[in-house]
PDB file of N, CA and C in Angstrom:
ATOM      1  N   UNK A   1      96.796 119.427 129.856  1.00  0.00           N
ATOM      2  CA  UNK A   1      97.442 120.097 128.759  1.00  0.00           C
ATOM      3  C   UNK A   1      98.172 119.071 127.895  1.00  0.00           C
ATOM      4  N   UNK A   2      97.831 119.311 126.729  1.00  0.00           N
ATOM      5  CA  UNK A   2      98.599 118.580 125.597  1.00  0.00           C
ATOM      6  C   UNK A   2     100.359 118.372 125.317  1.00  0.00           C
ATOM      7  N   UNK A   3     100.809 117.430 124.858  1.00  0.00           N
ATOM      8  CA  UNK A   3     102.264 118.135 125.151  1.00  0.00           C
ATOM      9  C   UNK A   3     102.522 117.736 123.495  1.00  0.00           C
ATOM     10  N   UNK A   4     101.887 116.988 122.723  1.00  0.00           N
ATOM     11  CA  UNK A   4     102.068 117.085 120.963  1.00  0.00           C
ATOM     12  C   UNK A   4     100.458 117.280 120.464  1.00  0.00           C
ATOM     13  N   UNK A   5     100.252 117.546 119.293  1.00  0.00           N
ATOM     14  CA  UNK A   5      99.525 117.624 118.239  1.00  0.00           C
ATOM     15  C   UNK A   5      99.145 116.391 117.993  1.00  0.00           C
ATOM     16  N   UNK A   6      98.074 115.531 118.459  1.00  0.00           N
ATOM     17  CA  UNK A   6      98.531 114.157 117.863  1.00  0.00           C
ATOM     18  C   UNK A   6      98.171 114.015 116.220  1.00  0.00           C
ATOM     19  N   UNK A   7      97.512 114.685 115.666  1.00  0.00           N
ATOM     20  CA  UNK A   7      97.272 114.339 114.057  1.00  0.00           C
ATOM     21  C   UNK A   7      98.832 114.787 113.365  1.00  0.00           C
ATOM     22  N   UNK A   8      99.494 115.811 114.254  1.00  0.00           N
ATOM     23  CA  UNK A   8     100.914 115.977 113.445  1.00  0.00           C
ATOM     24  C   UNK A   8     101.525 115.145 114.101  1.00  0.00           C
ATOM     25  N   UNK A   9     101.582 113.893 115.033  1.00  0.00           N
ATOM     26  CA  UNK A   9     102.363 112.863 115.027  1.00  0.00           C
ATOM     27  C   UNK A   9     102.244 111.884 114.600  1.00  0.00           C
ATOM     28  N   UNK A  10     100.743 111.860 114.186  1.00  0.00           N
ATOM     29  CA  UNK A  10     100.366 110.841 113.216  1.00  0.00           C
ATOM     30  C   UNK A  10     101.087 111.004 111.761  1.00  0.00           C
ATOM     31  N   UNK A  11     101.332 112.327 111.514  1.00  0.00           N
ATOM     32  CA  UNK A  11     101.528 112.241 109.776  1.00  0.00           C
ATOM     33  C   UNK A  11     102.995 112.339 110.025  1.00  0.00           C
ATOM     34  N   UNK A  12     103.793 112.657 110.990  1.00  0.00           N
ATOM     35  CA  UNK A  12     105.581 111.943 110.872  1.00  0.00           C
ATOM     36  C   UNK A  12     105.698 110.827 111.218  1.00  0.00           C
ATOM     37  N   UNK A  13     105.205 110.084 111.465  1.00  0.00           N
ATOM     38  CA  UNK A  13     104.982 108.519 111.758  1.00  0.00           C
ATOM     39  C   UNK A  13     104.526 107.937 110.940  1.00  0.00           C
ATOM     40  N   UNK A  14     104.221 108.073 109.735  1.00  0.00           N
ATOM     41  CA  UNK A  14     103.647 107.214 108.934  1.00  0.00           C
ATOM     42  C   UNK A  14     104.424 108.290 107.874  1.00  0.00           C
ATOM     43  N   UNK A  15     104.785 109.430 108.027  1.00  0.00           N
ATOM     44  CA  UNK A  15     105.928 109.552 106.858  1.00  0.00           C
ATOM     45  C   UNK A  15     107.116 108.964 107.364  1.00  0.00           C
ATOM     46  N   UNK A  16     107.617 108.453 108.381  1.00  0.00           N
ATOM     47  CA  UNK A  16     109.071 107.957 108.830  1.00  0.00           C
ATOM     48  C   UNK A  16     108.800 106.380 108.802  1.00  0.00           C
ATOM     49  N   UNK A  17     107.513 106.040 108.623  1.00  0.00           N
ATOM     50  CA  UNK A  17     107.183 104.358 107.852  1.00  0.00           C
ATOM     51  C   UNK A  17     107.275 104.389 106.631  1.00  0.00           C
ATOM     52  N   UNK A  18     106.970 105.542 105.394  1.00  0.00           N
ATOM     53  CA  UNK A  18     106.965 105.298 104.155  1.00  0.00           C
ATOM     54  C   UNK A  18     108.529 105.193 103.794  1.00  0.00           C
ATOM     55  N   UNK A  19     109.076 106.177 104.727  1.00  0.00           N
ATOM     56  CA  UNK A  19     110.925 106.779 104.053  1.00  0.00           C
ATOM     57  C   UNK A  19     111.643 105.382 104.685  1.00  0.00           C
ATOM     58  N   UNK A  20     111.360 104.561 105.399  1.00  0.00           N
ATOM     59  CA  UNK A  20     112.293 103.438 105.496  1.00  0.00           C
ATOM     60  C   UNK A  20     112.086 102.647 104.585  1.00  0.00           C
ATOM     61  N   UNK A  21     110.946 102.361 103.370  1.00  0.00           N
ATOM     62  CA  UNK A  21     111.015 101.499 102.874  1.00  0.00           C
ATOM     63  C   UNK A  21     111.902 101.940 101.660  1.00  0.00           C
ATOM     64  N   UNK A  22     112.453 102.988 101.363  1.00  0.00           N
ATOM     65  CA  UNK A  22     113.054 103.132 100.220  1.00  0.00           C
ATOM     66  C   UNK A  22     114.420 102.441 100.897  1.00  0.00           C
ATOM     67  N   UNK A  23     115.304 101.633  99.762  1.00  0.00           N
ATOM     68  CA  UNK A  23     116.587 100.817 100.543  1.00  0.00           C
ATOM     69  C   UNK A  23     117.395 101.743 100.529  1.00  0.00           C
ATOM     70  N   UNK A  24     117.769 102.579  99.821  1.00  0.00           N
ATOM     71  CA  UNK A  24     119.253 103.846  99.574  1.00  0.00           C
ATOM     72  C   UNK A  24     118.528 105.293 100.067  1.00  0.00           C
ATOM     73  N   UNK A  25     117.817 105.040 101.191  1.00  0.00           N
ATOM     74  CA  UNK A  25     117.742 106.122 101.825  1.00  0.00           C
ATOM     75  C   UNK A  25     118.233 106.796 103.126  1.00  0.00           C
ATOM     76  N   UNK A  26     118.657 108.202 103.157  1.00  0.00           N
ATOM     77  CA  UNK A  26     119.162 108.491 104.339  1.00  0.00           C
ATOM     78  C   UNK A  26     118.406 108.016 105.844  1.00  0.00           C
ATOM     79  N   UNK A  27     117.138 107.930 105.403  1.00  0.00           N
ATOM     80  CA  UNK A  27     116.323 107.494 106.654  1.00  0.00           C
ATOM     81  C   UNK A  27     116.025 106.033 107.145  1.00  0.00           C
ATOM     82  N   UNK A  28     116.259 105.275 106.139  1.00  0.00           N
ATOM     83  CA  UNK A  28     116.801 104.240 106.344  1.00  0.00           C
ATOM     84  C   UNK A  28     118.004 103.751 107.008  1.00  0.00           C
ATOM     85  N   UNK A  29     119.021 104.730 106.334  1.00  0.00           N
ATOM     86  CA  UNK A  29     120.191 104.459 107.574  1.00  0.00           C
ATOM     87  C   UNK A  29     119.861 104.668 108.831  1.00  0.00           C
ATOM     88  N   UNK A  30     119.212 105.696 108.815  1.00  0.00           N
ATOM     89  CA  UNK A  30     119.404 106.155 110.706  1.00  0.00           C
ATOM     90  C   UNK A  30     117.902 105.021 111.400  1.00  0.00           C
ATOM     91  N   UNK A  31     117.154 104.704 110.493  1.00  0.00           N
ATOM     92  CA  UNK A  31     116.246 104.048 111.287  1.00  0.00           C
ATOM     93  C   UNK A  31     117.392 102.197 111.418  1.00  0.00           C
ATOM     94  N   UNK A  32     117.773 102.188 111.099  1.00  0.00           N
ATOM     95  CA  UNK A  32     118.689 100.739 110.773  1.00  0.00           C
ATOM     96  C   UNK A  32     120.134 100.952 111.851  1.00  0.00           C
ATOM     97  N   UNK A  33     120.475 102.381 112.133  1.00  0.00           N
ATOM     98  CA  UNK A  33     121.438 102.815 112.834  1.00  0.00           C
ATOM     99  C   UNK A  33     120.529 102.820 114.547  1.00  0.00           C
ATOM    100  N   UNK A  34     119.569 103.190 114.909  1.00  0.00           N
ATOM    101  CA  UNK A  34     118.601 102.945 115.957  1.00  0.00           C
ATOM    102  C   UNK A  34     118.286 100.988 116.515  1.00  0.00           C
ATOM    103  N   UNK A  35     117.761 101.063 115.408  1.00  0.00           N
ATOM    104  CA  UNK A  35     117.978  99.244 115.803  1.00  0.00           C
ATOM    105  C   UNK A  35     118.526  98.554 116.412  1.00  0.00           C
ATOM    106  N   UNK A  36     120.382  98.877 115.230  1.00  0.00           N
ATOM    107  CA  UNK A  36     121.349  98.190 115.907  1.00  0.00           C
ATOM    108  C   UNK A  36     121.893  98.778 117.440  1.00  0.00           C
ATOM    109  N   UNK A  37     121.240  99.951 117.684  1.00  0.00           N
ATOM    110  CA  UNK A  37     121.888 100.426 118.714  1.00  0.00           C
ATOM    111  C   UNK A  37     120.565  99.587 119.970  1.00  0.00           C
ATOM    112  N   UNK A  38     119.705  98.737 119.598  1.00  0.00           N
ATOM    113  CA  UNK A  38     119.127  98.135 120.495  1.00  0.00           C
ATOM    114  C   UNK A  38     117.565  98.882 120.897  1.00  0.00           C
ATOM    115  N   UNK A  39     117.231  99.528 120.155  1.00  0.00           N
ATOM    116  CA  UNK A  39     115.846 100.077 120.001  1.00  0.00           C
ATOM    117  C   UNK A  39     115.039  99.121 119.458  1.00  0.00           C
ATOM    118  N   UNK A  40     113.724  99.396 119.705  1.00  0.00           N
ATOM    119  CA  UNK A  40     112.228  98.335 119.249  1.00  0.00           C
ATOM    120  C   UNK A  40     112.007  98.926 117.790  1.00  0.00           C
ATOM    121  N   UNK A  41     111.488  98.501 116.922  1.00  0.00           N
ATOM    122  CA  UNK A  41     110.699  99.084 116.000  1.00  0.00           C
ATOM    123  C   UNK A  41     110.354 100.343 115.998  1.00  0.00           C
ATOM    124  N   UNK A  42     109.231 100.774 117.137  1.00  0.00           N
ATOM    125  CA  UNK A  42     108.411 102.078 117.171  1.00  0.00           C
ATOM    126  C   UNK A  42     109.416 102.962 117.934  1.00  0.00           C
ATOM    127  N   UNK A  43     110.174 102.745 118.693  1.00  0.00           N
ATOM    128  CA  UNK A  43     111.134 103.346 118.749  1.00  0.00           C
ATOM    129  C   UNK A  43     112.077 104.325 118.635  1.00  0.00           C
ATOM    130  N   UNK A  44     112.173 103.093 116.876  1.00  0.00           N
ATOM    131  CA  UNK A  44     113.657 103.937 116.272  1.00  0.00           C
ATOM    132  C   UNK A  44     112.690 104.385 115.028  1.00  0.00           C
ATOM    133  N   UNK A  45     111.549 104.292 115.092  1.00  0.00           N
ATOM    134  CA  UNK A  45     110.780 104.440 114.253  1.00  0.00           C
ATOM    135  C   UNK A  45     109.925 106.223 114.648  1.00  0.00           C
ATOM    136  N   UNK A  46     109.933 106.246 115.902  1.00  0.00           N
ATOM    137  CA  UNK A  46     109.405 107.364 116.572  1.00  0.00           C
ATOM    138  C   UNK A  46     110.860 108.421 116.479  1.00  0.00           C
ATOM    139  N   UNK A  47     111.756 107.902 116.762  1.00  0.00           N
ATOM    140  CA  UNK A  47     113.447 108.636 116.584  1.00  0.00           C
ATOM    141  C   UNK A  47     113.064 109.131 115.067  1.00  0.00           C
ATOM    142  N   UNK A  48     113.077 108.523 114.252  1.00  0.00           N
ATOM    143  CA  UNK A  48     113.246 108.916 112.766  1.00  0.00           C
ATOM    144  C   UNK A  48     112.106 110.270 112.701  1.00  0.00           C
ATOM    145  N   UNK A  49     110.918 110.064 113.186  1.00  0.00           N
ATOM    146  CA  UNK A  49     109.782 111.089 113.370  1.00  0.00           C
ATOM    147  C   UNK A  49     110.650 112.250 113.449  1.00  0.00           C
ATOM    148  N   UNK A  50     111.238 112.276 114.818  1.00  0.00           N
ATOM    149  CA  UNK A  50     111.331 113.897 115.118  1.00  0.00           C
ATOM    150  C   UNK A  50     112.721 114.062 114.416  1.00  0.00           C
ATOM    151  N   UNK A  51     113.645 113.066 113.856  1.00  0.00           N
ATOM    152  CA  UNK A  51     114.212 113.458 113.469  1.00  0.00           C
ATOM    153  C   UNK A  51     113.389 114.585 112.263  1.00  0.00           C
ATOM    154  N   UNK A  52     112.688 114.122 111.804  1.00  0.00           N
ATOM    155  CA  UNK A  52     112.047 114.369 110.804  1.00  0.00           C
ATOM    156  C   UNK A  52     111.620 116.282 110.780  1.00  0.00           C
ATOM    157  N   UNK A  53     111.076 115.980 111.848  1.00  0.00           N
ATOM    158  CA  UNK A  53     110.974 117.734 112.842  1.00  0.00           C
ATOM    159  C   UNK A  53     112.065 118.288 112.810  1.00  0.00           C
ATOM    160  N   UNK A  54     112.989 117.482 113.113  1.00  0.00           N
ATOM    161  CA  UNK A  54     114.072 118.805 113.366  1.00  0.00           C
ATOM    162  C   UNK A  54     114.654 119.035 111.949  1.00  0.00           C
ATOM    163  N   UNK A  55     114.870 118.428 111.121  1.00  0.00           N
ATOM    164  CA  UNK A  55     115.103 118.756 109.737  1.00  0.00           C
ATOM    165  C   UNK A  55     114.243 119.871 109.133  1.00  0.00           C
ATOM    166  N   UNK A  56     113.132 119.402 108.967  1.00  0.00           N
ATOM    167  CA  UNK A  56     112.077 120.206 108.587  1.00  0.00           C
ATOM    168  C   UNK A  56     111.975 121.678 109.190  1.00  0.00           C
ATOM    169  N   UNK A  57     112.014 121.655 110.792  1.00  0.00           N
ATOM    170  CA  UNK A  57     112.233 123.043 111.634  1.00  0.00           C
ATOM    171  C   UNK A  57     113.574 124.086 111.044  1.00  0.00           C
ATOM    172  N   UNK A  58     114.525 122.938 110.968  1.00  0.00           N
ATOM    173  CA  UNK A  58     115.771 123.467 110.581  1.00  0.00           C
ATOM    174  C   UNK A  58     116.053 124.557 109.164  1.00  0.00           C
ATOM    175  N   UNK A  59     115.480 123.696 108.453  1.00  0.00           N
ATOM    176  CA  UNK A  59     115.181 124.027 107.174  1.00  0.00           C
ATOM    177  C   UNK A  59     114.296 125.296 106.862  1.00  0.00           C
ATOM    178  N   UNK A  60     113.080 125.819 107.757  1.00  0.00           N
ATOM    179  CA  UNK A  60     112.093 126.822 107.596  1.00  0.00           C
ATOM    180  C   UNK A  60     113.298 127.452 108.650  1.00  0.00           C
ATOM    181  N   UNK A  61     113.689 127.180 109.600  1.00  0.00           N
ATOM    182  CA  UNK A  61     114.453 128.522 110.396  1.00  0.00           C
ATOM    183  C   UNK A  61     115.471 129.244 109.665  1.00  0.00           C
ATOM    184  N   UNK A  62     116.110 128.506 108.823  1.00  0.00           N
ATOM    185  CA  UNK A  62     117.163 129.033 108.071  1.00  0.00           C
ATOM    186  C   UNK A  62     117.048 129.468 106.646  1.00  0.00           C
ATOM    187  N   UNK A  63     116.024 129.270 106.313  1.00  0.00           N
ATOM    188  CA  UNK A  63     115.306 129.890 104.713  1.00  0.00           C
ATOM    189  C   UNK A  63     116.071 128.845 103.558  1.00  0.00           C
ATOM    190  N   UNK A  64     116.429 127.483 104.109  1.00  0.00           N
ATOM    191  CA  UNK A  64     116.242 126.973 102.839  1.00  0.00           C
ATOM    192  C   UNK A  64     116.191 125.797 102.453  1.00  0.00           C
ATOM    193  N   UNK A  65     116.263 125.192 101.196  1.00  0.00           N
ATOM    194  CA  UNK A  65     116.099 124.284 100.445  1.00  0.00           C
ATOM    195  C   UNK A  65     116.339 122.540 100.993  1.00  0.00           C
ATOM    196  N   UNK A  66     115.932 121.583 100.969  1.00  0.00           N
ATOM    197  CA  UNK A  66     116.299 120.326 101.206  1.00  0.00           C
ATOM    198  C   UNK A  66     117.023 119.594 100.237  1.00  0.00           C
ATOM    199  N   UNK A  67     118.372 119.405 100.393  1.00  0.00           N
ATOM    200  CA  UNK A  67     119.580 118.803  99.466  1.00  0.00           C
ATOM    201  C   UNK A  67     119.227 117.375 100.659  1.00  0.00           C
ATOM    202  N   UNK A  68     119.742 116.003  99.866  1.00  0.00           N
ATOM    203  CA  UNK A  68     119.595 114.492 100.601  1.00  0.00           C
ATOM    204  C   UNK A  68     121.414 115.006 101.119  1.00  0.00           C
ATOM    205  N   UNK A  69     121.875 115.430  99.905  1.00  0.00           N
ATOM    206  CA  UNK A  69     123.395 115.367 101.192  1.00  0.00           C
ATOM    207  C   UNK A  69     123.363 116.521 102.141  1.00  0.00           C
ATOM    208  N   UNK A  70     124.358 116.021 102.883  1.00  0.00           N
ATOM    209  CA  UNK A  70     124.538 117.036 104.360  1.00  0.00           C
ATOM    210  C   UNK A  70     125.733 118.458 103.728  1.00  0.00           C
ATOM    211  N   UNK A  71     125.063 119.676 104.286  1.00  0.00           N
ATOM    212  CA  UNK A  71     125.577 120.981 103.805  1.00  0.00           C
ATOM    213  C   UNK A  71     127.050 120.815 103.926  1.00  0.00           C
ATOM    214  N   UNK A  72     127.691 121.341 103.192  1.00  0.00           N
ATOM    215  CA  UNK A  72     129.186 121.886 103.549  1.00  0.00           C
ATOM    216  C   UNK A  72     129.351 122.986 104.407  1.00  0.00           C
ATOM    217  N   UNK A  73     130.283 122.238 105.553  1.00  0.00           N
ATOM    218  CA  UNK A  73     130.531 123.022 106.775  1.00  0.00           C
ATOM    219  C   UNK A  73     132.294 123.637 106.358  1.00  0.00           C
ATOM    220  N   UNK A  74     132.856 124.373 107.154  1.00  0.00           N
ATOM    221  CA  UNK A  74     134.115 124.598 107.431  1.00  0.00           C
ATOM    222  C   UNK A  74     134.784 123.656 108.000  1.00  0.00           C
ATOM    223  N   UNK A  75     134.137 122.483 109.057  1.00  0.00           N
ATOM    224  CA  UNK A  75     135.602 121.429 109.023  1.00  0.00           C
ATOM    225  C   UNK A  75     135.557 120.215 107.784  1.00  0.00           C
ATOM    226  N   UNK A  76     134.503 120.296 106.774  1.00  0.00           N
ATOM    227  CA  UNK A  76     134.456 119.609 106.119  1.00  0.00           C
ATOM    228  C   UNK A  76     135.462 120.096 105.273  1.00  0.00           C
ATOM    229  N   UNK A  77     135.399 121.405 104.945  1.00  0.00           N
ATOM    230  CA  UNK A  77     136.434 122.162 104.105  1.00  0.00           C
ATOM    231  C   UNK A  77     137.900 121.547 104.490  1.00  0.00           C
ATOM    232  N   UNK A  78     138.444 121.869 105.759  1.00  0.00           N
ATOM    233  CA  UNK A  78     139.927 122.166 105.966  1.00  0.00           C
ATOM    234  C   UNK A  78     140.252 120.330 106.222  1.00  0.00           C
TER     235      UNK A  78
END
């Protein structure tokens, strides 16, 4: 039994290679934040993937839109 899709891990893996090359990107930070924390390349490079999933999941579970900044919460408020 399978435990991923591999053609859908192929296409977040090579979208989480295109989004690091932009320099002022959020995914850049976190793939650059993986690194320094002592990860390989494919790695923090595979991290950025599912990050990628869970954004994306997040986003269809909750009906909406992709803003680059992070939502306003209530402790951001007070």
């Amino acid at each position: 039994m399978w435990r991923y899709h591999r053609g859908l891990r192929r296409v977040f893996y090579l979208a989480a290679l295109s989004a690091i090359k932009r320099p002022d990107s959020p995914s850049r930070t976190f793939y650059l934040r993986k690194r320094s924390e002592g990860k390989r390349h494919t790695q923090a490079l595979i991290a950025l993937a599912r990050r990628l999933v869970d954004v994306i999941w997040a986003l269809l579970r909750d009906h909406r839109q992709f803003h680059p900044s992070p939502p306003i919460t209530a402790a951001a408020v007070a």
